[in-house]
Protein backbone atom coordinates (compact mmCIF):
# COMPACT_ATOMS: atom_id res chain seq x y z
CA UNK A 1 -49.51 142.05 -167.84
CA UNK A 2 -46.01 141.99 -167.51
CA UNK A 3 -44.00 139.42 -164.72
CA UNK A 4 -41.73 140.65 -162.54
CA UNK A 5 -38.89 137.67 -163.36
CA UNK A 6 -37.14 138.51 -159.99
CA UNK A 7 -40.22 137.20 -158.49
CA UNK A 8 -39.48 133.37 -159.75
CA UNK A 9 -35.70 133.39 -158.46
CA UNK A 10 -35.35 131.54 -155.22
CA UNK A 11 -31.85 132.13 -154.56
CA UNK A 12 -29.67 129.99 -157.73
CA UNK A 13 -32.87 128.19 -159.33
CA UNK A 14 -36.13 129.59 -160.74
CA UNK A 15 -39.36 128.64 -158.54
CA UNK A 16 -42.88 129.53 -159.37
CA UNK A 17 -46.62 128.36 -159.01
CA UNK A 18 -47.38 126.33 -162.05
CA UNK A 19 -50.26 124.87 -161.10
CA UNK A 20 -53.60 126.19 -159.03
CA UNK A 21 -53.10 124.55 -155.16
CA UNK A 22 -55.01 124.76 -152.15
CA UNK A 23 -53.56 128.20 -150.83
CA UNK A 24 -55.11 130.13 -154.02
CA UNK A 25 -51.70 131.47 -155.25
CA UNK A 26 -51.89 132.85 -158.09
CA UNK A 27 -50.04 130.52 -161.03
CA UNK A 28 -46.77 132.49 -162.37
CA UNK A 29 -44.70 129.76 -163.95
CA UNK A 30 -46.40 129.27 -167.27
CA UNK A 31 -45.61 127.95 -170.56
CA UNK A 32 -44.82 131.73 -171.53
CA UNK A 33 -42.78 132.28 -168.87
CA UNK A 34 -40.90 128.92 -169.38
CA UNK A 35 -40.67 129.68 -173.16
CA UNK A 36 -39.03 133.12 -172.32
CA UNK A 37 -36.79 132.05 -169.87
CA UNK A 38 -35.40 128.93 -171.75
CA UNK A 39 -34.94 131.40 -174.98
CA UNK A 40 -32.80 133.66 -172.13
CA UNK A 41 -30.93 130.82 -171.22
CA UNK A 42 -30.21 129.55 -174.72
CA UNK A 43 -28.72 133.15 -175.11
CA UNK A 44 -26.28 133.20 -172.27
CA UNK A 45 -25.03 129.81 -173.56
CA UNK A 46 -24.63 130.68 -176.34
CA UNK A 47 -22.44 133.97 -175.79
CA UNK A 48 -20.62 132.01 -172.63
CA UNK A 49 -19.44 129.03 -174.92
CA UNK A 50 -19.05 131.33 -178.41
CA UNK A 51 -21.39 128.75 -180.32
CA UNK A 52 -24.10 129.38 -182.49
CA UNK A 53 -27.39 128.20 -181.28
CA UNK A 54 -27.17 125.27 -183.95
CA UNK A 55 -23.86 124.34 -182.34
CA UNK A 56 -25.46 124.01 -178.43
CA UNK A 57 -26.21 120.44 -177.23
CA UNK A 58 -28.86 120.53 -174.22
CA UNK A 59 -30.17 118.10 -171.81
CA UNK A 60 -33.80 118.48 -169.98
CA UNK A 61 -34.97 116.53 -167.49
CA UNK A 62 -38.03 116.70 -165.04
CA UNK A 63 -39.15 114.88 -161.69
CA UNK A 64 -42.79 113.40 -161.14
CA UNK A 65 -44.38 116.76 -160.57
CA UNK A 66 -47.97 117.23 -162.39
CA UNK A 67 -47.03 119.74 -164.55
CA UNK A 68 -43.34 118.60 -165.38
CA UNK A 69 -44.51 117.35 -168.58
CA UNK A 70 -46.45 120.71 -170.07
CA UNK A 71 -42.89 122.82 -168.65
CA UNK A 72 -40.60 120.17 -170.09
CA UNK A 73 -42.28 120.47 -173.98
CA UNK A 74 -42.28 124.41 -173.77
CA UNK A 75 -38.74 124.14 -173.10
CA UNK A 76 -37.95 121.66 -175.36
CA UNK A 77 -40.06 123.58 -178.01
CA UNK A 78 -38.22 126.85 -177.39
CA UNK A 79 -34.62 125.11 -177.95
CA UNK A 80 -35.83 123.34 -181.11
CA UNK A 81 -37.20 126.82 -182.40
CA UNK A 82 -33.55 128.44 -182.00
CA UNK A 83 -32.33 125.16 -183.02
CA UNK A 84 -31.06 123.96 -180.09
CA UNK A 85 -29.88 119.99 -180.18
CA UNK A 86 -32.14 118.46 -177.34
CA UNK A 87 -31.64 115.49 -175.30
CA UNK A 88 -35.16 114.52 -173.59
CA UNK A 89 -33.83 112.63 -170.67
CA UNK A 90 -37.67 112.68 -169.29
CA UNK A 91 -37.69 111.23 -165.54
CA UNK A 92 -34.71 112.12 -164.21
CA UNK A 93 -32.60 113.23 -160.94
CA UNK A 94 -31.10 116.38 -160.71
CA UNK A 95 -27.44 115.13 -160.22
CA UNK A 96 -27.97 112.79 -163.80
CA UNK A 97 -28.95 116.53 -165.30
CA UNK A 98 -25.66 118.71 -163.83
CA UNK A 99 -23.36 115.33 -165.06
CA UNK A 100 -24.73 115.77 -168.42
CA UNK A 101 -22.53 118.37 -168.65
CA UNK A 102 -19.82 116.83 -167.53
CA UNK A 103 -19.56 113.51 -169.14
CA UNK A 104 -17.79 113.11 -172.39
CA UNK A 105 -20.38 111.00 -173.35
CA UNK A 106 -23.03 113.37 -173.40
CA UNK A 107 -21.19 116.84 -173.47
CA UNK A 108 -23.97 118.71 -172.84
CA UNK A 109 -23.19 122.34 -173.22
CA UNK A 110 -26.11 122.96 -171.32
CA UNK A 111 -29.02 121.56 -169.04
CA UNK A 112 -32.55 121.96 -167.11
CA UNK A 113 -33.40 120.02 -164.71
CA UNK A 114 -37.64 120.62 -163.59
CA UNK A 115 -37.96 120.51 -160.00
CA UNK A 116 -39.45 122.41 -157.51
CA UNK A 117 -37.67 120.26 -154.49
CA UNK A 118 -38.96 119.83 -151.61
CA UNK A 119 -41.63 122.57 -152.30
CA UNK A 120 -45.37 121.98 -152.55
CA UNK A 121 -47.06 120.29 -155.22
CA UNK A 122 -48.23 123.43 -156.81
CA UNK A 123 -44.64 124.75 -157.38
CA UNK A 124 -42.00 123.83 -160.41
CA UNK A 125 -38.75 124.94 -161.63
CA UNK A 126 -35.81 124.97 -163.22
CA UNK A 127 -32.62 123.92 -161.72
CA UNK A 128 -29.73 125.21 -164.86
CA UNK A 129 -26.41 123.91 -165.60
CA UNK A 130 -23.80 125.28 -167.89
CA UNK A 131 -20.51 122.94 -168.78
């Protein structure tokens, strides 16, 4: 089977069902889809900022949902594979993820932040950030 990606944009972030919820949608943000999508991501930073993929620095970072955890290692996984430098930042709010890449302390040439908002429980994403 083959996702339609459009499906899991929700205007500037990436929004899917990642875990079965009471309505009986079907689940669409999986660890394959996250692995995918992070490896797309590592690629656009990567040809934006003109550095190899040993050269990107990249900061992840997830709220309290369920399945933040499974989400945050498949993305984690997928940077380390391209060899990605990745800063875990674990619980985390979504402004602490965009100034990653704006302090000098971090300099984060990238960064995810796993949220699904204000959305039901049975919904994650990715919120990206480029420096």
């Amino acid at each position: 089977m083959t996702l339609d990606y459009s499906k899991l944009q929700n205007g500037s972030d990436i929004r899917g069902v990642a875990l079965v919820g009471d309505d009986g949608k079907a689940v669409n943000l999986t660890r394959t889809e996250t692995l995918r999508l992070t490896m797309g991501f590592a690629k656009w930073l990567s040809e934006k900022s003109g550095k190899d993929y040993s050269q990107l620095k990249v900061s992840v970072g997830h709220d309290s949902r369920l399945t933040a955890e499974v989400l945050k290692n498949a993305i984690c996984d997928a940077f380390e594979h391209l060899g990605v430098e990745v800063l875990d930042c674990g619980l985390a709010s979504t402004p602490a993820m965009f100034m990653s890449t704006i302090f000098e302390d971090f300099k984060c040439d990238g960064a995810i932040m796993i949220t699904a908002s204000h959305n039901p429980k049975e919904y994650n994403g990715y919120k990206v950030y480029d420096s």
